[in-house]
Protein backbone atom coordinates (compact mmCIF):
# COMPACT_ATOMS: atom_id res chain seq x y z
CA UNK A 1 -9.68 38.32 -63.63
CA UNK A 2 -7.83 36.06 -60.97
CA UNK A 3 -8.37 37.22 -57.60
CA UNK A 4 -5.52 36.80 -54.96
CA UNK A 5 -5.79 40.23 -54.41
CA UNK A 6 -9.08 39.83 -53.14
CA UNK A 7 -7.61 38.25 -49.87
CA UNK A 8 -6.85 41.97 -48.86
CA UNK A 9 -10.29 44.37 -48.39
CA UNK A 10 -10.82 48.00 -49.02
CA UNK A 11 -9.95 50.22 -45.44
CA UNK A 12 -13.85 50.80 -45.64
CA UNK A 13 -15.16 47.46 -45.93
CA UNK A 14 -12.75 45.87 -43.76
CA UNK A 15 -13.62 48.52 -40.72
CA UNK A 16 -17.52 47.52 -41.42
CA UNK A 17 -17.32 43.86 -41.37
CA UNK A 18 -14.99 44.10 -37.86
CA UNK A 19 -17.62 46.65 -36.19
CA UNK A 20 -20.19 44.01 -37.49
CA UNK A 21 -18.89 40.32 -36.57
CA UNK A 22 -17.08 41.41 -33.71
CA UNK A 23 -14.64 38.35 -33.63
CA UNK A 24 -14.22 36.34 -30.32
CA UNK A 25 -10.74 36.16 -29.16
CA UNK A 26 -11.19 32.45 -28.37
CA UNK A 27 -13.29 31.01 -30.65
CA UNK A 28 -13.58 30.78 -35.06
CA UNK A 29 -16.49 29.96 -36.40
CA UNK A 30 -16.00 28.44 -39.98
CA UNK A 31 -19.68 27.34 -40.82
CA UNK A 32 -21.76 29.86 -42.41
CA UNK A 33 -22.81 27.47 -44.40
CA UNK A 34 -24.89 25.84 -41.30
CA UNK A 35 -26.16 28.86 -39.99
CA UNK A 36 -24.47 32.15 -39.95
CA UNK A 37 -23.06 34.20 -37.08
CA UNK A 38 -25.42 37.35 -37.33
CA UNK A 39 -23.64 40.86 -37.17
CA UNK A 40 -24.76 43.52 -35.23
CA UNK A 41 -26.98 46.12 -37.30
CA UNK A 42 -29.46 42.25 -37.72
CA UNK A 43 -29.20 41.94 -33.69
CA UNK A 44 -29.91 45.69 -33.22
CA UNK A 45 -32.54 45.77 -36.21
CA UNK A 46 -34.99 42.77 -34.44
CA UNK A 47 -34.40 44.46 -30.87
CA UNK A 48 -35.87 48.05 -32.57
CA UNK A 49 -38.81 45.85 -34.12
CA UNK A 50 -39.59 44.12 -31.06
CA UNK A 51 -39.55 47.53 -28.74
CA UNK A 52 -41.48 48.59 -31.38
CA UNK A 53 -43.82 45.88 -31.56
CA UNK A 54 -44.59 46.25 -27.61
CA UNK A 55 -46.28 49.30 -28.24
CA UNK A 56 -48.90 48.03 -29.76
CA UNK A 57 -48.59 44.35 -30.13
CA UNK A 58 -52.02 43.31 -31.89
CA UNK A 59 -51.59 46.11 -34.71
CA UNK A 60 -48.03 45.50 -35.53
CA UNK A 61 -48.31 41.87 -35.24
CA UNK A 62 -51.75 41.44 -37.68
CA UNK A 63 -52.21 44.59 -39.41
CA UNK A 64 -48.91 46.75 -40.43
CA UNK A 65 -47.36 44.11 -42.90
CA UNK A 66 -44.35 47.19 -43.58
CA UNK A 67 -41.30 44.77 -41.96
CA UNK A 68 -42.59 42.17 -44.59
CA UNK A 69 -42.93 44.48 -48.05
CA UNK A 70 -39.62 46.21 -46.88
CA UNK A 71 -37.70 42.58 -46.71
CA UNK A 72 -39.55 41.91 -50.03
CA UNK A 73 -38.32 44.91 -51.47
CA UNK A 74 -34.65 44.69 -50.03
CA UNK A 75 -34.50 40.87 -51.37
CA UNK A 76 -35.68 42.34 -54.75
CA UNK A 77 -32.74 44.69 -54.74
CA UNK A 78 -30.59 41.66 -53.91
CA UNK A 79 -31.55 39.24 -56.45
CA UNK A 80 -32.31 41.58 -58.96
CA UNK A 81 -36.10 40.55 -59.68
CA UNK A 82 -39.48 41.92 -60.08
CA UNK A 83 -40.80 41.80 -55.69
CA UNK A 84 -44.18 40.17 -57.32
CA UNK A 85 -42.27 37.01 -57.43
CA UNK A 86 -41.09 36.76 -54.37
CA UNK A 87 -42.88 34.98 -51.44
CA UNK A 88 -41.07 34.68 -47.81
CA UNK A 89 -40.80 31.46 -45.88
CA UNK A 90 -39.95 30.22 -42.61
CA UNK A 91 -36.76 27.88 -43.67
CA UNK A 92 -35.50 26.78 -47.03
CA UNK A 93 -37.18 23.44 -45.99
CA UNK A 94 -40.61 25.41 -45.85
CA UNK A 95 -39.97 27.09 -49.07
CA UNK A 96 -38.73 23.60 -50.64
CA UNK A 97 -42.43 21.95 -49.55
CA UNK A 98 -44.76 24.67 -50.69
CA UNK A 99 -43.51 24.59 -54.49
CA UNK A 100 -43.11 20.81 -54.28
CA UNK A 101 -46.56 19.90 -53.37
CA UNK A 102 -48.04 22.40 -55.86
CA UNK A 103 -46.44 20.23 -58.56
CA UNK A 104 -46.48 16.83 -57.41
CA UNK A 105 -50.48 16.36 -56.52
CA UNK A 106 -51.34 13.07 -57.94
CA UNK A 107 -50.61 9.48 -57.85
CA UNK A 108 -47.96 8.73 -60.46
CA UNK A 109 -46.79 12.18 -60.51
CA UNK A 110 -42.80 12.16 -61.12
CA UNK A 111 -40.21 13.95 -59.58
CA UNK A 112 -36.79 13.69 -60.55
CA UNK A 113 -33.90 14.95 -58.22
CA UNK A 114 -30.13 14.18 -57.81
CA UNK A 115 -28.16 11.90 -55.76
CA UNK A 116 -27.01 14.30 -53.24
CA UNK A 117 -29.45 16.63 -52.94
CA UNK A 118 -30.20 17.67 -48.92
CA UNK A 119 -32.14 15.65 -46.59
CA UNK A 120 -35.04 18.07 -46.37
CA UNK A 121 -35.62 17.52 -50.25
CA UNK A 122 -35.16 13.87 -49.62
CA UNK A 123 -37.31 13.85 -47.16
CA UNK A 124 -40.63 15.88 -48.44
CA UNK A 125 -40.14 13.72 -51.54
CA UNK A 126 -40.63 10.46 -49.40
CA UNK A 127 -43.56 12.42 -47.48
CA UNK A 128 -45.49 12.60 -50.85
CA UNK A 129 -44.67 9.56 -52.30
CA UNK A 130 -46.39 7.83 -49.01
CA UNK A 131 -49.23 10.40 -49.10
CA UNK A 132 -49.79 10.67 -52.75
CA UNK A 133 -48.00 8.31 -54.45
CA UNK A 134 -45.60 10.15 -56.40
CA UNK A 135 -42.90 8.35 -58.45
CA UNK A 136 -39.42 9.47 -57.03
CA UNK A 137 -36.84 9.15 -59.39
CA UNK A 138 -32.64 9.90 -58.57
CA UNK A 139 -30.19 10.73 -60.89
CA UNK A 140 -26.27 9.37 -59.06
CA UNK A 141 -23.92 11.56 -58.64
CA UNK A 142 -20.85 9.01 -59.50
CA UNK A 143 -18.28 8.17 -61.78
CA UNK A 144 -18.15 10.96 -64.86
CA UNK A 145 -21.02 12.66 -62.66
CA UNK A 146 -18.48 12.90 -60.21
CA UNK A 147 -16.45 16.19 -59.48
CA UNK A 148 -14.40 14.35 -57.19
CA UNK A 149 -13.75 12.31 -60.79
CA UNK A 150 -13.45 14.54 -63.27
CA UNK A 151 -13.82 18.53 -63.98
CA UNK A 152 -16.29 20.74 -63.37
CA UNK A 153 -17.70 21.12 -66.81
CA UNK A 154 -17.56 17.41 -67.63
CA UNK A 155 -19.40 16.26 -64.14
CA UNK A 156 -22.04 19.31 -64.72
CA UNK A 157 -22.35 17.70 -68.57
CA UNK A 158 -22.89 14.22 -67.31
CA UNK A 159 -25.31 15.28 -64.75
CA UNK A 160 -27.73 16.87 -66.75
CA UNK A 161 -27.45 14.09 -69.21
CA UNK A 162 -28.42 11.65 -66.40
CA UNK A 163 -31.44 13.97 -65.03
CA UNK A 164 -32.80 14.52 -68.64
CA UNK A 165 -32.30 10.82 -69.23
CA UNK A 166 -35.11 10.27 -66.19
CA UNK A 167 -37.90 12.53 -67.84
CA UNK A 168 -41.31 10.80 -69.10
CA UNK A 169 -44.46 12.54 -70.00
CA UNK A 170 -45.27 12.12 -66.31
CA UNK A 171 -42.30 14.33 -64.91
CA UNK A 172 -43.88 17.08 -62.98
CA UNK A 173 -41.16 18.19 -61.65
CA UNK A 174 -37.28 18.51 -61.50
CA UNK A 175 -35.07 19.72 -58.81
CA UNK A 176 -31.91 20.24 -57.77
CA UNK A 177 -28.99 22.16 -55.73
CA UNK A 178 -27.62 25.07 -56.95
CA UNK A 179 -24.43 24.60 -54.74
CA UNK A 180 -24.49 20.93 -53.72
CA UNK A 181 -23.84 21.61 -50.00
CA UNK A 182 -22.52 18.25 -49.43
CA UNK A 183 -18.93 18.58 -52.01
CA UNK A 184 -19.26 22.58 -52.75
CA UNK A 185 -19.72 21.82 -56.85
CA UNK A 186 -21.68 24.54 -57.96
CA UNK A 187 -23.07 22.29 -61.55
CA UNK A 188 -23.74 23.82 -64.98
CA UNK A 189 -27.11 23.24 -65.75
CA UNK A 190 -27.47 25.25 -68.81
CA UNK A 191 -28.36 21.93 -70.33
CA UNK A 192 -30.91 20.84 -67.90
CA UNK A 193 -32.79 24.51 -68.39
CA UNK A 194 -32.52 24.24 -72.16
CA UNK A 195 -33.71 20.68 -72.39
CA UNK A 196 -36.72 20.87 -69.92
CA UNK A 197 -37.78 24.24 -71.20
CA UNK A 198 -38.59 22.82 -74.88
CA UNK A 199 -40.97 20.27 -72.63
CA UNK A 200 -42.40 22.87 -70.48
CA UNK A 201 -41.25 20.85 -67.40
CA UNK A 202 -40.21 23.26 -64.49
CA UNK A 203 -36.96 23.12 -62.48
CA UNK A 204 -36.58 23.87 -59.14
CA UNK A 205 -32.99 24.93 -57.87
CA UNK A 206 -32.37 24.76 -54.34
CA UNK A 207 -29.88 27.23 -53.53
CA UNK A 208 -29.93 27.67 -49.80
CA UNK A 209 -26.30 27.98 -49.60
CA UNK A 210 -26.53 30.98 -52.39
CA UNK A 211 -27.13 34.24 -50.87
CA UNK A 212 -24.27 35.81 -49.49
CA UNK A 213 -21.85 33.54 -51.17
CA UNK A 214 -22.26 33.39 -54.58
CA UNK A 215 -24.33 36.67 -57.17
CA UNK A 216 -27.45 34.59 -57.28
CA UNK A 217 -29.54 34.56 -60.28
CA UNK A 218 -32.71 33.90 -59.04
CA UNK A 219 -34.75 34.40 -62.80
CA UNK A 220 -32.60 31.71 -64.84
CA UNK A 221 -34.82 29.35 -63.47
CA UNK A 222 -38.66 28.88 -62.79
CA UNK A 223 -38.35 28.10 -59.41
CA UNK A 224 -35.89 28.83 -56.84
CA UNK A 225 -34.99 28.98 -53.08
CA UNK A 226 -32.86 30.60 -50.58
CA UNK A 227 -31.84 31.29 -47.31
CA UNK A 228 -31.39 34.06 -45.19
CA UNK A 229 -30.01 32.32 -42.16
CA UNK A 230 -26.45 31.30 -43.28
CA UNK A 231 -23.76 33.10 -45.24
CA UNK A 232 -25.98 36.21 -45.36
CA UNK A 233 -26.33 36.29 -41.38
CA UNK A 234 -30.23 37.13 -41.11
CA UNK A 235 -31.95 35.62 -38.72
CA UNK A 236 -32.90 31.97 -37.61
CA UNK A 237 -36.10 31.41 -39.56
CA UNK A 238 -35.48 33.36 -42.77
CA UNK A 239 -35.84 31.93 -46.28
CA UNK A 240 -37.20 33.18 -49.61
CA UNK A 241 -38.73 32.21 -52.82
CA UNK A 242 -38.77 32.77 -56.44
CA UNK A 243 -41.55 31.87 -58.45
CA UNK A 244 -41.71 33.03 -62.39
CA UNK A 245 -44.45 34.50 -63.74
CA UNK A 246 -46.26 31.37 -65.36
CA UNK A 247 -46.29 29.79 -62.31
CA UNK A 248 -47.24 31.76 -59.63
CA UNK A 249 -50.85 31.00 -59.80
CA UNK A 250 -50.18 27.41 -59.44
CA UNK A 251 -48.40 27.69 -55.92
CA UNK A 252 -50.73 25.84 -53.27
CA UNK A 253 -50.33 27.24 -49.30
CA UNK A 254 -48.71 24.82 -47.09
CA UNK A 255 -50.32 26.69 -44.11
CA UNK A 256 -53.00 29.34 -44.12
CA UNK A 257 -54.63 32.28 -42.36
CA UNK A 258 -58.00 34.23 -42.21
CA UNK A 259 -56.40 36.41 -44.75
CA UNK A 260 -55.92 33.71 -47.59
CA UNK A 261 -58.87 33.87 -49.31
CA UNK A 262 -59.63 37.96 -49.47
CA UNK A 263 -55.71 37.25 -50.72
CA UNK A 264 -56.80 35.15 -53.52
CA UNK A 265 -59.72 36.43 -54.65
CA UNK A 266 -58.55 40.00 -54.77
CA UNK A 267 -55.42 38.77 -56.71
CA UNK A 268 -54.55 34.95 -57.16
CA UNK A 269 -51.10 36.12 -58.07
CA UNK A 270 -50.18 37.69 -55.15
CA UNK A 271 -47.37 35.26 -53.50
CA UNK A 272 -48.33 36.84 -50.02
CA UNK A 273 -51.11 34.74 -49.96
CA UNK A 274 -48.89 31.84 -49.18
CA UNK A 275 -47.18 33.64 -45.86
CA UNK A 276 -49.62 33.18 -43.19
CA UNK A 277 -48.82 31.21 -40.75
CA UNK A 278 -50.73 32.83 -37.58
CA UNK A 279 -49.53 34.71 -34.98
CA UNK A 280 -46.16 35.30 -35.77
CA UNK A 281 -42.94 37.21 -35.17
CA UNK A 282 -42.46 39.77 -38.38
CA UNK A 283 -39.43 41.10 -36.20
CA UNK A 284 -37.23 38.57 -38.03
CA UNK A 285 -38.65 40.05 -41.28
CA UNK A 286 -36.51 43.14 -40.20
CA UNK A 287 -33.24 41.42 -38.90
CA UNK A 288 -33.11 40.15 -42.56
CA UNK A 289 -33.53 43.69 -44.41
CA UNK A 290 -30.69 44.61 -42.33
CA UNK A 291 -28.67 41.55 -42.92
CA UNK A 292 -29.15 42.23 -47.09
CA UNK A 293 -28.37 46.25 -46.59
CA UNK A 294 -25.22 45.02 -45.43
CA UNK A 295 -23.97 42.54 -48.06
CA UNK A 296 -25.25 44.63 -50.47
CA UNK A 297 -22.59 47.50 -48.64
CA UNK A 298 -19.67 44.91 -48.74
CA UNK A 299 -20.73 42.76 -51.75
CA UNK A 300 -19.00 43.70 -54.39
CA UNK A 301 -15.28 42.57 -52.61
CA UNK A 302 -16.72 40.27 -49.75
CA UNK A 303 -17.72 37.30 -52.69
CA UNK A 304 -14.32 37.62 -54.02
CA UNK A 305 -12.66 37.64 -50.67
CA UNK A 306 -14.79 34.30 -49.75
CA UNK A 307 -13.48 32.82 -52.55
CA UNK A 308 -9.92 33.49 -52.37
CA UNK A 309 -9.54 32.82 -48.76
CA UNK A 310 -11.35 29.26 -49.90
CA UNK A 311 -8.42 28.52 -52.34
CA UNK A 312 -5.57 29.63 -49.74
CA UNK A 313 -7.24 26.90 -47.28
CA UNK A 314 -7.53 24.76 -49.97
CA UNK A 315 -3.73 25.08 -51.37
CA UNK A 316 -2.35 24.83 -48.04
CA UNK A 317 -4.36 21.65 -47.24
CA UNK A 318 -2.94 20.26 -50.34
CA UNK A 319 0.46 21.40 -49.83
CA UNK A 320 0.67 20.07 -45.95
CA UNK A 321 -1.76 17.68 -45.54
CA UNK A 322 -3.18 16.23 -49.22
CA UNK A 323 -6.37 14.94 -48.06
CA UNK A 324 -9.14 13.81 -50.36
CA UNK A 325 -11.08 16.83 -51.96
CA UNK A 326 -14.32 16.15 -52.68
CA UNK A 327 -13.93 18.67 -55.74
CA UNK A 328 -11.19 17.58 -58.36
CA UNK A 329 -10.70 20.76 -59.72
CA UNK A 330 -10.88 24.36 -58.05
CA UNK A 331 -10.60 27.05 -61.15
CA UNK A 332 -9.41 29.81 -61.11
CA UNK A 333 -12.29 31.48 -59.21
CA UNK A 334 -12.94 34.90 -61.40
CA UNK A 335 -14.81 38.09 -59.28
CA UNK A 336 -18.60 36.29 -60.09
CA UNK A 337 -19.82 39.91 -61.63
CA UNK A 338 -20.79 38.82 -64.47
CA UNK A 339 -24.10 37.88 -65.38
CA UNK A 340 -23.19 34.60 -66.11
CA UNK A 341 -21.91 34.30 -62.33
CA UNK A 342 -24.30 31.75 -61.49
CA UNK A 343 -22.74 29.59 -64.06
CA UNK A 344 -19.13 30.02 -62.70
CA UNK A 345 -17.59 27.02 -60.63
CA UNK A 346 -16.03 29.17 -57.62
CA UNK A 347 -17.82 28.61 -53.87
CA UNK A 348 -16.42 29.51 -50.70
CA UNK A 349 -16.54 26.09 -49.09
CA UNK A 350 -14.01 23.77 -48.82
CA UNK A 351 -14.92 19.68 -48.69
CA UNK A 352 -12.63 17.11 -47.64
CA UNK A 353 -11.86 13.77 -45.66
CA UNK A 354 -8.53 11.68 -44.63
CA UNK A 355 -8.45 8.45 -44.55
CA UNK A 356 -8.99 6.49 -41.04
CA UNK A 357 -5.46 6.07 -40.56
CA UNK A 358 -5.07 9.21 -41.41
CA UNK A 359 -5.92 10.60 -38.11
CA UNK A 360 -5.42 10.47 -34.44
CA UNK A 361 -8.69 11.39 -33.94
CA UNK A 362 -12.28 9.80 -34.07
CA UNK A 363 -14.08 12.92 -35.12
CA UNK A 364 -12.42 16.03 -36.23
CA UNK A 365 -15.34 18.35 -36.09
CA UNK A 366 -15.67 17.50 -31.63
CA UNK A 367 -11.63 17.73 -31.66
CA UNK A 368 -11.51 21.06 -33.54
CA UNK A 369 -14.47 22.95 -31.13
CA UNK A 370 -13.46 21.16 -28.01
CA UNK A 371 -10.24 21.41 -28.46
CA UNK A 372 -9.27 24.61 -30.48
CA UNK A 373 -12.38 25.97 -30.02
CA UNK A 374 -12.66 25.85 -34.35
CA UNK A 375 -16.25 25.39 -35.66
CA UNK A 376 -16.81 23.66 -39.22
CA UNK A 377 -19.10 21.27 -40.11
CA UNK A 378 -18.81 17.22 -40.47
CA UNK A 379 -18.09 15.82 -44.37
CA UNK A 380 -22.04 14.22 -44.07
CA UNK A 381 -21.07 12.48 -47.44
CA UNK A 382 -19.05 9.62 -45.99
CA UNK A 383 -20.50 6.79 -44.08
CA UNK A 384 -17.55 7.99 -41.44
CA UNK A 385 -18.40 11.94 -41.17
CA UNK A 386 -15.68 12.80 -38.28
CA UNK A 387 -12.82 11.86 -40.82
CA UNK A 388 -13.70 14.80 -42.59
CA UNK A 389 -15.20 18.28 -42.73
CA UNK A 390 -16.30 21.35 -44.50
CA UNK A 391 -15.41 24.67 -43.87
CA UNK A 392 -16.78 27.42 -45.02
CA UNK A 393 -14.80 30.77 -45.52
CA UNK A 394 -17.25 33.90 -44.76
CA UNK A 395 -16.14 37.70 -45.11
CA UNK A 396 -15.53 37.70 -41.40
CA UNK A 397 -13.03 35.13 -41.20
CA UNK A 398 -9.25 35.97 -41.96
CA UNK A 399 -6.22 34.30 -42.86
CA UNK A 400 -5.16 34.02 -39.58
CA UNK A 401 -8.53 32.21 -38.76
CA UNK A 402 -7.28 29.38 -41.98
CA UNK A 403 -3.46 29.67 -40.51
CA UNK A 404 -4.92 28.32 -36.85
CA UNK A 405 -7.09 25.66 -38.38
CA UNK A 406 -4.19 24.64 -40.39
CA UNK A 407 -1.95 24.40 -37.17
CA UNK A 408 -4.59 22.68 -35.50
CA UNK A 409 -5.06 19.88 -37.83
CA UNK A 410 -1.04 19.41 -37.62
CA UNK A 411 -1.78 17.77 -34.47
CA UNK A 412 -3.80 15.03 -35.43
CA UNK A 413 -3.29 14.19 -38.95
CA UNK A 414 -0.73 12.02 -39.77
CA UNK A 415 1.40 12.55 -42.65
C-alpha cells in the first residue's frame, strides 16, 4: 500500500502529538535521530517519580525495582518479545559494550563489522583489540555495496556477501547497523542471518535509530540494541537490549553491584543481573514507559507519517535543489505492518550533501540553527560534513516544518 495519504493524521492522533511536542513558534527541530525532543506525559512521568522518590529516597532508590520491571514490561509490549530477554542499559553505547566483550574475550578472537558502522562500535572494537587482542575485521561499504551506487536489494546482497566473505573458524562475533545512521539504508540481511546461523556464529544488530521509527523486530536476530533517547523521545540515558535465549547466560556485566551475585546464583539467566550500576536514578526508567505508552497510542499512523513526510523532503530536494543522496533509490515506502517490516527499505531520514561550490555557506548545519533557527544534523560521512546534512522527519514535525527548510536552503545553495 503506498502511503501519501499518510502525510495527513487521524483528528485523534494529530490532537495528541500537538498537546505532546508542543511546537516552538521559532524554532524546528529536525534531528530525532540525535536525540529526541521529549513530549510532555515523559517530562511529567520523571517529575511524579522523582516527588515520589523524595519520600523515601533509600527505599525507592535500592529496594522497589517497580519503575524498572514496568519499563521491561512496556518495552516487551513494544518489541513484541518474551521481558526475560530484555536487559536495560544506560546508552546504546553501554548496551553495544556489554554483549561485545562477552563474545570477544581472547586474543585472536574475531569480530567482523561494516564500514560505516557508528563510532561507539568503532571505538569499543579498538578498546579490545588493545586490551585483548582481538582481530578486527571491516567489510567496505563501496561500489556494488554502495546504496548511493546501486539499489537497495543489490547493495544489501553485496554486503552480506562481503561480511560472510570475512568469517574464519575464529569469528566470534558479527555486527552491524540495522539502519546505517550515517546514509539512512536500512540493509537486507536475510543472507547474513541465514549464512551465520548454519555456523552458529551470532549477529549483533545495532539498531539505535529503530524504535520509534521503524516496527522493530527485535527476535530475528540473536542480539540486538536500541535506544530510547531519540525518535521515541524517552529520556537522556535510555537504551535496551535483546538477548535470545541461547545466549543469555553468556552475557558478562560491564559494571556490577552488591546484588550481582545473589542475581546469578539464584538465576544465571536473569538479564537484571547486568543493570547495576550503583546509586542510580530509576526515575528515567519511568520517563521511558511513558515515552513507549505513547508511540504505542500513535504508532500505527505516526511510522507511516515519518515516512511520507521523508519522501516529500526528499522529492522536493530533488526537484529544486538535486543534491547528492546518499541513498540511490527511495521505494515506495509501504505502511511497515507487516512482519517482514524490518526487512522493508523505508526510514524517515533523509541524507544528502552539495558540492562545495554548491553553496554559499561553510557549514549548513551552524547556518540553518543560527540563522533559521532549523536543527538537523551534519552528513558525518564526508570528509567536509557542513556541505551536507541529515534530517530526520519525526511525527511532530509537519509539512510546513519541510516547506521552511526548503525555503531556507534557497538562500544559500546555488543552482
Amino acid at each position: 500500500m503506498k502511503i501519501p495519504d499518510a502525510l495527513h493524521l487521524s483528528p485523534v492522533v494529530e490532537a495528541s502529538v500537538d498537546e505532546q511536542f508542543r511546537r516552538s513558534s521559532t524554532s524546528i527541530y529536525l534531528n530525532s535521530g540525535c536525540c529526541g525532543r521529549k513530549p510532555v506525559a515523559v517530562l511529567a512521568a520523571i517529575s511524579r517519580a522523582h516527588e515520589r522518590l523524595n519520600n523515601n529516597p533509600c527505599h525507592l532508590t535500592f529496594n522497589d525495582q517497580s519503575p524498572i520491571e514496568q519499563c521491561r514490561a512496556a518495552l516487551a509490549r513494544l518489541l513484541a518479545v518474551d521481558a526475560a530477554n530484555l536487559f536495560l542499559a544506560l546508552s546504546t553505547t553501554n548496551a553495544l559494550q556489554i554483549l561485545m566483550q562477552s563474545f570477544l574475550l581472547e586474543r585472536g578472537d574475531e569480530f567482523i563489522m561494516s564500514g560505516q558502522e557508528h563510532g561507539s562500535m568503532r571505538t569499543i572494537a579498538r578498546y579490545l583489540s588493545e586490551s585483548r587482542g582481538i582481530v578486527v575485521k571491516v567489510a567496505a561499504i563501496d561500489g556494488e555495496a554502495d546504496p548511493q551506487n546501486v539499489e537497495r536489494s543489490a547493495a544489501s546482497t553485496a554486503l552480506c556477501q562481503r561480511l560472510l566473505a570475512l568469517v574464519t573458524p575464529r569469528t566470534k562475533l558479527v555486527a552491524v547497523s540495522e539502519i546505517i545512521s550515517y546514509t539512512g539504508f536500512r540493509p537486507d540481511y536475510s543472507i547474513l542471518r541465514e549464512g551465520l546461523a548454519l555456523q552458529a556464529i551470532p549477529l549483533l544488530a545495532d539498531c539505535a535509530h529503530g524504535p520509534g521509527q521503524i516496527n522493530c523486530r527485535p527476535d530475528s536476530f540473536p542480539l540486538w540494541i536500541g535506544s530510547g533517547h531519540k525518535w521515541l523521545g524517552g529520556p537522556n540515558g535510555t537504551a535496551f537490549a535483546y538477548v535470545s535465549a541461547e545466549f543469555v547466560e553468556k552475557i558478562r556485566p560491564l559494571s556490577l553491584s552488591d546484588t550481582y551475585y545473589d542475581k546469578l546464583v539464584l538465576n544465571a539467566a536473569d538479564l537484571s543481573r547486568l543493570e547495576g550500576t550503583g546509586t542510580a536514578d530509576g526515575a528515567r526508567w519511568c520517563g521511558l514507559s511513558a515515552a513507549i505508552d505513547l508511540h504505542l497510542q500513535v504508532r500505527q499512523e505516526a511510522i507511516p507519517y515519518q515516512f511520507a513526510l521523508a519522501s516529500y523532503l526528499r522529492n522536493r530536494l530533488q526537484e529544486q535543489f538535486e543534491p547528492v543522496f546518499r541513498l540511490k533509490y527511495k521505494g515506495d515506502c509501504d505502511s511497515d505492518q507487516a512482519p517482514s517490516g524490518s526487512e522493508q527499505e523505508c526510514t524517515s531520514i533523509v541524507n544528502l550533501r552539495f558540492g562545495q561550490d554548491r553553496l554559499t555557506v561553510a557549514n549548513l548545519q551552524d547556518y540553518l540553527w543560527q540563522e533559521e533557527k532549523i536543527a538537523v544534523q551534519l552528513d558525518y560521512l564526508s570528509t567536509s560534513p557542513g556541505l551536507g546534512m541529515r534530517v530526520s522527519c519525526h511525527v511532530s514535525n509537519t509539512v510546513s516544518d519541510v516547506d521552511r527548510l526548503l525555503a531556507a536552503l534557497a538562500k544559500v545553495v546555488i543552482k
